[in-house]
N, C-alpha and C. Protein backbone atom coordinates (compact mmCIF):
# COMPACT_ATOMS: atom_id res chain seq x y z
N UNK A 1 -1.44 12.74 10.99
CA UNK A 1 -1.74 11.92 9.83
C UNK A 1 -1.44 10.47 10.21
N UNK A 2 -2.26 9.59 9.80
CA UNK A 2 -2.58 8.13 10.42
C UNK A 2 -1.59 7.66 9.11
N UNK A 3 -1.03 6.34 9.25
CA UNK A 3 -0.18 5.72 7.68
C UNK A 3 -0.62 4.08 8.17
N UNK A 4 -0.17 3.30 7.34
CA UNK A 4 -0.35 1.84 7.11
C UNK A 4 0.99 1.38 6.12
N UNK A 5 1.52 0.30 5.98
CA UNK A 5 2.46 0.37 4.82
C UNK A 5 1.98 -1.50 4.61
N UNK A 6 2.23 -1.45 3.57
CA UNK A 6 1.76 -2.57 2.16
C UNK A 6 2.97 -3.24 2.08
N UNK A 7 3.28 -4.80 1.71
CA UNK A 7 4.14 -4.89 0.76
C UNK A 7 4.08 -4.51 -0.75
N UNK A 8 5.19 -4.75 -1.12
CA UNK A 8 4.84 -3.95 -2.60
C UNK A 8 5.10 -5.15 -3.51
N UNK A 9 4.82 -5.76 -3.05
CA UNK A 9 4.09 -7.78 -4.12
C UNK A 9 2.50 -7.64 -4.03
N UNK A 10 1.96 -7.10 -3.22
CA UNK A 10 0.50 -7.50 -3.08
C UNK A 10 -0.20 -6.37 -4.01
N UNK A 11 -0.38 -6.65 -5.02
CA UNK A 11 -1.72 -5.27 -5.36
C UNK A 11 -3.29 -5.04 -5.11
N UNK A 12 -3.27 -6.29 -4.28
CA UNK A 12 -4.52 -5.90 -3.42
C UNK A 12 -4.99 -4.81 -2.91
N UNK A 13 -5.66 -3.96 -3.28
CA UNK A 13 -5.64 -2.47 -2.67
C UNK A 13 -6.39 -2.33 -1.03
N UNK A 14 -7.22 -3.89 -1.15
CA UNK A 14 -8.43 -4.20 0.18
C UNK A 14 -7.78 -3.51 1.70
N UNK A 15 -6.89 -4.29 1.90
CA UNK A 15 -6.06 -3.10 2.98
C UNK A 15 -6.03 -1.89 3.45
N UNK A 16 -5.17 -1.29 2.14
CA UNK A 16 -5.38 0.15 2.25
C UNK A 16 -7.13 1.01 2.07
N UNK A 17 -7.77 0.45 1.23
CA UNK A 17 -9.18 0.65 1.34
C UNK A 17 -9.85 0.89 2.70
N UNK A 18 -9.86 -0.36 3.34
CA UNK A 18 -10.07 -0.35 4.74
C UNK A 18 -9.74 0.65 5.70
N UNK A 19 -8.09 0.59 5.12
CA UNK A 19 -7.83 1.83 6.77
C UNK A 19 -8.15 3.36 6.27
N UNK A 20 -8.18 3.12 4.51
CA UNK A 20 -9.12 4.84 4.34
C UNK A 20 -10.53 5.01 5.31
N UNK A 21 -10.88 4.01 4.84
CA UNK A 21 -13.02 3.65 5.07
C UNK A 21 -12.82 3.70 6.78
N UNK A 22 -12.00 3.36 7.89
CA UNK A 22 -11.71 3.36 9.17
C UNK A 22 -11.83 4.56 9.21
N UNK A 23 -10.86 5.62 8.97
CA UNK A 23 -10.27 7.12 8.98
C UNK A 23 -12.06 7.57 8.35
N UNK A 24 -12.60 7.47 7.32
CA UNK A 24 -13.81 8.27 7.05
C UNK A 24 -14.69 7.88 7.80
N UNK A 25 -14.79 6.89 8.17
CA UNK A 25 -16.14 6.50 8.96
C UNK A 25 -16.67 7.10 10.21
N UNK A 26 -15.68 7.81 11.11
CA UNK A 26 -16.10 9.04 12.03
C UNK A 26 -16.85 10.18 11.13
N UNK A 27 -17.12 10.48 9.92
CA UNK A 27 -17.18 11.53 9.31
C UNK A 27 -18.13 11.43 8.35
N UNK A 28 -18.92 12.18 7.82
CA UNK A 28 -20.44 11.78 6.76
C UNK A 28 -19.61 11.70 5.30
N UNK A 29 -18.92 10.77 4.64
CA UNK A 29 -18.77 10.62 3.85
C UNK A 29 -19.76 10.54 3.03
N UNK A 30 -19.85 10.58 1.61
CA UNK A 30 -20.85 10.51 1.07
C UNK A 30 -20.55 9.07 0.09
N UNK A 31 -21.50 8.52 -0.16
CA UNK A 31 -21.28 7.07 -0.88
C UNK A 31 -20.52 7.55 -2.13
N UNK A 32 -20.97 8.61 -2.58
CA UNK A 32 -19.85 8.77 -4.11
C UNK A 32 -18.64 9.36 -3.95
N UNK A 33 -18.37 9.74 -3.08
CA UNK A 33 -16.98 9.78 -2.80
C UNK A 33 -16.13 8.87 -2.46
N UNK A 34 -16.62 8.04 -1.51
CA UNK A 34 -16.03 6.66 -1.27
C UNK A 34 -15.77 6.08 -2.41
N UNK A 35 -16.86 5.65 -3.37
CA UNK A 35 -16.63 4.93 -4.34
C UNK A 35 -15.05 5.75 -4.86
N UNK A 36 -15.26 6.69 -5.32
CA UNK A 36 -13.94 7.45 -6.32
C UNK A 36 -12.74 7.31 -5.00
N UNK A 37 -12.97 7.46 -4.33
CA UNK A 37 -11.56 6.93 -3.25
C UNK A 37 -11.21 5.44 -3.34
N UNK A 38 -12.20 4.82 -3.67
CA UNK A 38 -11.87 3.78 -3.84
C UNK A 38 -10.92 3.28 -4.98
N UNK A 39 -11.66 3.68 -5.89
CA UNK A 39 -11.20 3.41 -7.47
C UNK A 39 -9.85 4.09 -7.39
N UNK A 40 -9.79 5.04 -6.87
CA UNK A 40 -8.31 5.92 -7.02
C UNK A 40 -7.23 5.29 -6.19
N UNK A 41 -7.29 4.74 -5.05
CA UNK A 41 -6.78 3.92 -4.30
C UNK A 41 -5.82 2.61 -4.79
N UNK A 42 -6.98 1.89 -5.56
CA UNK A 42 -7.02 0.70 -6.24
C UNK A 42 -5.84 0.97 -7.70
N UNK A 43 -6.44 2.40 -8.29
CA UNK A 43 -5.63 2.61 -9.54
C UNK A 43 -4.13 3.14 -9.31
N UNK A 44 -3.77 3.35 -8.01
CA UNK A 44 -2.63 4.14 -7.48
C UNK A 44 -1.51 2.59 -6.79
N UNK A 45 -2.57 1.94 -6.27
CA UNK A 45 -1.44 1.14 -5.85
C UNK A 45 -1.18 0.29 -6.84
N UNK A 46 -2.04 -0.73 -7.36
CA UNK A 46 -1.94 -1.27 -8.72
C UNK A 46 -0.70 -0.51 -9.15
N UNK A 47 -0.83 0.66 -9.55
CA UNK A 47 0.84 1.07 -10.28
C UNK A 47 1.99 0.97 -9.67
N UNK A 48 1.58 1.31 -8.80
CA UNK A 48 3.01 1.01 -7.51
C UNK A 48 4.15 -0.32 -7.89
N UNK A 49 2.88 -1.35 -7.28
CA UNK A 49 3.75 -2.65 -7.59
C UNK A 49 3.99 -2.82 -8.38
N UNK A 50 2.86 -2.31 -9.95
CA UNK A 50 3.44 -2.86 -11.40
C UNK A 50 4.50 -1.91 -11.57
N UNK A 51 5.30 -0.78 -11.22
CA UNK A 51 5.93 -0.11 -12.05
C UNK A 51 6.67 0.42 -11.41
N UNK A 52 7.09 0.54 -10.11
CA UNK A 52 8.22 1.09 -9.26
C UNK A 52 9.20 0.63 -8.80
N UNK A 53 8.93 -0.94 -9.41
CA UNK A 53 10.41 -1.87 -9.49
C UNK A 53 11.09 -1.83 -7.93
N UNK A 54 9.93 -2.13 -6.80
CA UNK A 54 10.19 -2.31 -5.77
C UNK A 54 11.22 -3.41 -5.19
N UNK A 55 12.24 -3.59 -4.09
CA UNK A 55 12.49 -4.55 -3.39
C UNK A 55 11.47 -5.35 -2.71
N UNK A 56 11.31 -6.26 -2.48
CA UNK A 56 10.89 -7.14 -1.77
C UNK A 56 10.47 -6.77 -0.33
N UNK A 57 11.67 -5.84 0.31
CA UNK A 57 11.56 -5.28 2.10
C UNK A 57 11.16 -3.97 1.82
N UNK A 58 10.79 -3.33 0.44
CA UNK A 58 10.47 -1.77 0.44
C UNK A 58 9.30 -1.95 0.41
N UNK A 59 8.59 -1.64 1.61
CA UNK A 59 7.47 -1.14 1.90
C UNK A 59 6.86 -0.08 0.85
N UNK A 60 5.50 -0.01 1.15
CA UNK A 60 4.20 1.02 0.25
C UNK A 60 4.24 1.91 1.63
N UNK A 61 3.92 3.05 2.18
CA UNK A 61 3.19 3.67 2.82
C UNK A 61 2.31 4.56 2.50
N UNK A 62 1.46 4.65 3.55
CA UNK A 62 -0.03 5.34 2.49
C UNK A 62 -0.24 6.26 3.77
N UNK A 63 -0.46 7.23 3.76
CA UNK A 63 -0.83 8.41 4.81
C UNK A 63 -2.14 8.58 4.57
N UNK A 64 -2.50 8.66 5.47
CA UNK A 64 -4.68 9.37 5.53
C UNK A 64 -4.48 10.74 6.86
N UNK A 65 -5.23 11.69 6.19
CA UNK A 65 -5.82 12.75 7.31
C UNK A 65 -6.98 13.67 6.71
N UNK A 66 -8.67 13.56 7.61
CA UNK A 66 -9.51 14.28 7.19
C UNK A 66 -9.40 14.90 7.61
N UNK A 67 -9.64 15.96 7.11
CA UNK A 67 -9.39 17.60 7.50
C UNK A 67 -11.10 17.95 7.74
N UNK A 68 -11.40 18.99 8.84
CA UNK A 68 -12.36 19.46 9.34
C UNK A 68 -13.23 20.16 8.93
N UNK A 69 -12.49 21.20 8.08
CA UNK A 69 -12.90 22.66 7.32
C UNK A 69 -11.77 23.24 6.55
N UNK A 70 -12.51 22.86 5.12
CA UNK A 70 -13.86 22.01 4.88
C UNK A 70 -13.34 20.67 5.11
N UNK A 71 -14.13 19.73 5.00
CA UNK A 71 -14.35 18.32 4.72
C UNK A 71 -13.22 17.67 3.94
N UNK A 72 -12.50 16.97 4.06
CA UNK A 72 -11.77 16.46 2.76
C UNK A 72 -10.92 15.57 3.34
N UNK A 73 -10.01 14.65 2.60
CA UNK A 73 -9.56 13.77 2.80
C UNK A 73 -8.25 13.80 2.07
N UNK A 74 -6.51 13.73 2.66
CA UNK A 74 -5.35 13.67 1.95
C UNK A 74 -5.37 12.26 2.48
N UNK A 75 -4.61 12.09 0.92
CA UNK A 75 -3.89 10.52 1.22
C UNK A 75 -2.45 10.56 0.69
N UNK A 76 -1.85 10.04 0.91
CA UNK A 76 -0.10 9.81 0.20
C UNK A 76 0.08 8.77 0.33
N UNK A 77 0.82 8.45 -1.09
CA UNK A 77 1.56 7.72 -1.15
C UNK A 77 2.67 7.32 -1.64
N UNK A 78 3.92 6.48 -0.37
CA UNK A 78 4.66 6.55 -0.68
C UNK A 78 5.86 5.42 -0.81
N UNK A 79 6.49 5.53 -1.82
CA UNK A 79 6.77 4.89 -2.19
C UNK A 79 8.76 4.47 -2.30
N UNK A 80 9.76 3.72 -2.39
CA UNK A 80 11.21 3.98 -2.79
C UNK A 80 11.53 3.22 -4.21
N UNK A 81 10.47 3.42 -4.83
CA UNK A 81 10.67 2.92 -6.20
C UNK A 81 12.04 3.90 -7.20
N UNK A 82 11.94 3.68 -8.63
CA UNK A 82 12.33 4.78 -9.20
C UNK A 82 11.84 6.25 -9.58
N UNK A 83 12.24 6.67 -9.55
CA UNK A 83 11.49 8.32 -9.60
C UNK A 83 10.92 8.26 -10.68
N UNK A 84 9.90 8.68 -10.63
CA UNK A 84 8.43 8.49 -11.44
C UNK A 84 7.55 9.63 -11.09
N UNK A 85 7.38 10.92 -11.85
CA UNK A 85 6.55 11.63 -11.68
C UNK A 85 5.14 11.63 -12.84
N UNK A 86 4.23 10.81 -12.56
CA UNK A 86 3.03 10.32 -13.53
C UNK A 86 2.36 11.85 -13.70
N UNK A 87 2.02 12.78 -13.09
CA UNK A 87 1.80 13.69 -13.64
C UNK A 87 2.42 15.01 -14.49
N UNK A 88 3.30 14.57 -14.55
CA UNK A 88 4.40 14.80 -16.02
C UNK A 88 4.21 14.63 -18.02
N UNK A 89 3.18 13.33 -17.89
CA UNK A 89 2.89 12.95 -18.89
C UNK A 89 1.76 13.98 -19.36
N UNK A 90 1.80 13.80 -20.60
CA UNK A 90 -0.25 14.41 -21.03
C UNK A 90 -0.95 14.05 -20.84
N UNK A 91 -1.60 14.62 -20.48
CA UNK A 91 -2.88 13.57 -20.04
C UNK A 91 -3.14 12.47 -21.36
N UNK A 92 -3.90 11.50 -20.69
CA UNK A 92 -4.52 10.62 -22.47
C UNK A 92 -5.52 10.96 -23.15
N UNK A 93 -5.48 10.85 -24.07
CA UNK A 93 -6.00 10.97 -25.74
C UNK A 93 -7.50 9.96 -25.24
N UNK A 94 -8.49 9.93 -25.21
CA UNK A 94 -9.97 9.43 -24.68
C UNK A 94 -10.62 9.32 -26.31
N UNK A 95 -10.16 9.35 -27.28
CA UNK A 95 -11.07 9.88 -28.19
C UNK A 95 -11.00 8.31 -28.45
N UNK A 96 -12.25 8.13 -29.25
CA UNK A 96 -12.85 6.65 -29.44
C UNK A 96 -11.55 5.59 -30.42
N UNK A 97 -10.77 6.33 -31.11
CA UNK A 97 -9.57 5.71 -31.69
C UNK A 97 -8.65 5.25 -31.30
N UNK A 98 -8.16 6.43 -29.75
CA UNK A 98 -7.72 6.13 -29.25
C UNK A 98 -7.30 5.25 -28.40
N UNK A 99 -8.56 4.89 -27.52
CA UNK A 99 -8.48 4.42 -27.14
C UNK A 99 -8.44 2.58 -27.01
N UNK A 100 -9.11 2.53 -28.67
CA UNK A 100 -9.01 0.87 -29.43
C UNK A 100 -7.31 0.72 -29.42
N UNK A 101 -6.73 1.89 -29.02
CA UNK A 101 -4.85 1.14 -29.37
C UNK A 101 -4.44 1.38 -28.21
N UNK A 102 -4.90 2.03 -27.28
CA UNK A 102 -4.01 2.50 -26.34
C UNK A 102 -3.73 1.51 -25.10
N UNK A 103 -2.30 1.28 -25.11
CA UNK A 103 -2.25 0.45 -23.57
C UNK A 103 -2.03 1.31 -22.41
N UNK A 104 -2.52 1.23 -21.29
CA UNK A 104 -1.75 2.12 -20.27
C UNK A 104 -2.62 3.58 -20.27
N UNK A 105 -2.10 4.61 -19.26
CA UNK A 105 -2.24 5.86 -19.32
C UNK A 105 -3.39 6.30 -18.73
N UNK A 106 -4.32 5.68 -19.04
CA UNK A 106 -5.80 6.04 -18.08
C UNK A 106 -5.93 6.31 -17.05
N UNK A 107 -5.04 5.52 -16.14
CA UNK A 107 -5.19 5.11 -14.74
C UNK A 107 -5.26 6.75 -14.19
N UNK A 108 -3.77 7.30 -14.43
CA UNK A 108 -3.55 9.02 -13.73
C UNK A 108 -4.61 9.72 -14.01
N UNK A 109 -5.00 10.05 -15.68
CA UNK A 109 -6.14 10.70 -15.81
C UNK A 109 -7.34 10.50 -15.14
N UNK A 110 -7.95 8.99 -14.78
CA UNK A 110 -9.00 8.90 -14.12
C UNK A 110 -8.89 9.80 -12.61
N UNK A 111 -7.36 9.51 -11.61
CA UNK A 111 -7.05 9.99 -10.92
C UNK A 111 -7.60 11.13 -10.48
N UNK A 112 -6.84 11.55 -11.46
CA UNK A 112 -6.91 13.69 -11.90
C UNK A 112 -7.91 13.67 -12.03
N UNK A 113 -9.45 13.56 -12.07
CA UNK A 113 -10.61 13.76 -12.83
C UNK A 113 -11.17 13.51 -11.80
N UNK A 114 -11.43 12.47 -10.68
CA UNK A 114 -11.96 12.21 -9.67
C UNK A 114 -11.27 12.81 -8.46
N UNK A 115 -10.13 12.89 -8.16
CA UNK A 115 -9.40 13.53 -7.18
C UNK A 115 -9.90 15.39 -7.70
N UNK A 116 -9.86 16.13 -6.14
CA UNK A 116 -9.76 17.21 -5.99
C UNK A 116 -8.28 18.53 -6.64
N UNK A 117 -7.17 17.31 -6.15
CA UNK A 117 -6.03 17.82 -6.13
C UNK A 117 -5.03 16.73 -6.25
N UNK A 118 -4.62 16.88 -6.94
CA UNK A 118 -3.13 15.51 -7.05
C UNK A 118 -1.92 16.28 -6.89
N UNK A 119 -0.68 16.27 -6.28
CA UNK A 119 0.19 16.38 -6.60
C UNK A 119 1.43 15.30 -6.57
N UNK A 120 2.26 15.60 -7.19
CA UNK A 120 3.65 14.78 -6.70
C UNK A 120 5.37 15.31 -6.98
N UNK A 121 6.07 14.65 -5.52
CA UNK A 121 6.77 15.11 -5.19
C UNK A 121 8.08 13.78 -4.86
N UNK A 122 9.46 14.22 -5.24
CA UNK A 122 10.42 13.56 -4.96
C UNK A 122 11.35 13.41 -4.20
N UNK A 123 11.71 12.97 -2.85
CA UNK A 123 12.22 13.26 -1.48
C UNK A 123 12.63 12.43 -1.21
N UNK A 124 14.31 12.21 -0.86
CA UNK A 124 14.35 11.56 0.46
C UNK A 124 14.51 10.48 -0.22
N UNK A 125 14.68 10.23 -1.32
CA UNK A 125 14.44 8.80 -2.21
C UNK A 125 13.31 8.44 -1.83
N UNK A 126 12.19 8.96 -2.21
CA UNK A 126 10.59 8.52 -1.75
C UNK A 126 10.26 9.00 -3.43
N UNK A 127 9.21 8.82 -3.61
CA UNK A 127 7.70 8.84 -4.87
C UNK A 127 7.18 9.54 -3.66
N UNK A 128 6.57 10.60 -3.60
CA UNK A 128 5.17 10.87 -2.64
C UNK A 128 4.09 11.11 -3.55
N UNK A 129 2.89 10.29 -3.64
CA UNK A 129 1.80 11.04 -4.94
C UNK A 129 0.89 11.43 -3.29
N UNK A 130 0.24 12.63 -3.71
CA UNK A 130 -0.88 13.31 -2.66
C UNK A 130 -1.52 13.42 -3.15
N UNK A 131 -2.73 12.85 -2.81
CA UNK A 131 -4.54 12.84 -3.48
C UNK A 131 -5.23 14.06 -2.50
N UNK A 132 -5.91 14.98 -2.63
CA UNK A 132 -7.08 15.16 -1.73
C UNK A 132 -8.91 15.14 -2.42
N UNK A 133 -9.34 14.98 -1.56
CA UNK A 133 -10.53 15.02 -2.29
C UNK A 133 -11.56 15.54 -1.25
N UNK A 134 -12.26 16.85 -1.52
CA UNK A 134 -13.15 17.42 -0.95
C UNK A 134 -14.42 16.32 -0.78
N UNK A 135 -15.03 17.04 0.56
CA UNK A 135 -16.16 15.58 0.99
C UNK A 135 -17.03 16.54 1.14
């Protein structure tokens, strides 16, 4: 498994994007998958920096490995924020009311909905969130 690590001031996701799109580009990705790797990428680190109340020297690390058979793509990420397990919550409430009040919460669900498989796990004083997504 290939990694990269971020500061955790930048929520630029362009970086990590890149060294996904590096890692797929040996491989027939399909344009709509990329896109949702993308977006999921973008919506994963975005939280990171806003909400894991990072140090300054605590690095992001992000793991990539496509798998052969079948096709698919893990990513992790990880993090020494506070322990934060986002798939803990309910999912969000989407209904048209809801969503005129709601701050927050979308981000995981979009996650979950476009990702194959999410999990997450607490180690080591790490956050690990694991995406995979069949290609």
């Amino acid at each position: 498994m290939k990694s990269i690590t971020v500061p955790p001031t930048d929520e630029d996701p362009n970086p990590v994007i890149e060294f996904v799109r590096e890692e797929l580009s040996k491989h027939d990705c399909p344009p709509k998958a990329m896109y949702q790797i993308e977006v999921v990428i973008e919506e994963i680190m975005v939280n990171i920096v806003r909400y894991a109340q990072l140090n300054e020297d605590d690095d992001i690390e992000i793991r990539c490995e496509v798998n052969e058979d079948p096709l698919s793509v893990t990513m992790q990420f990880l993090d020494g924020g506070i322990p934060f397990d986002p798939l803990a919550a309910e999912d969000a409430d989407t209904s048209p009311d809801a969503l005129m009040e709601r701050e927050g919460g979308l981000g995981i669900l979009l996650v979950k909905k476009m990702m194959d498989d999410v999990s997450y796990a607490y180690e080591d004083g790490k956050n690990t969130l694991t995406v995979l997504k069949n290609l």
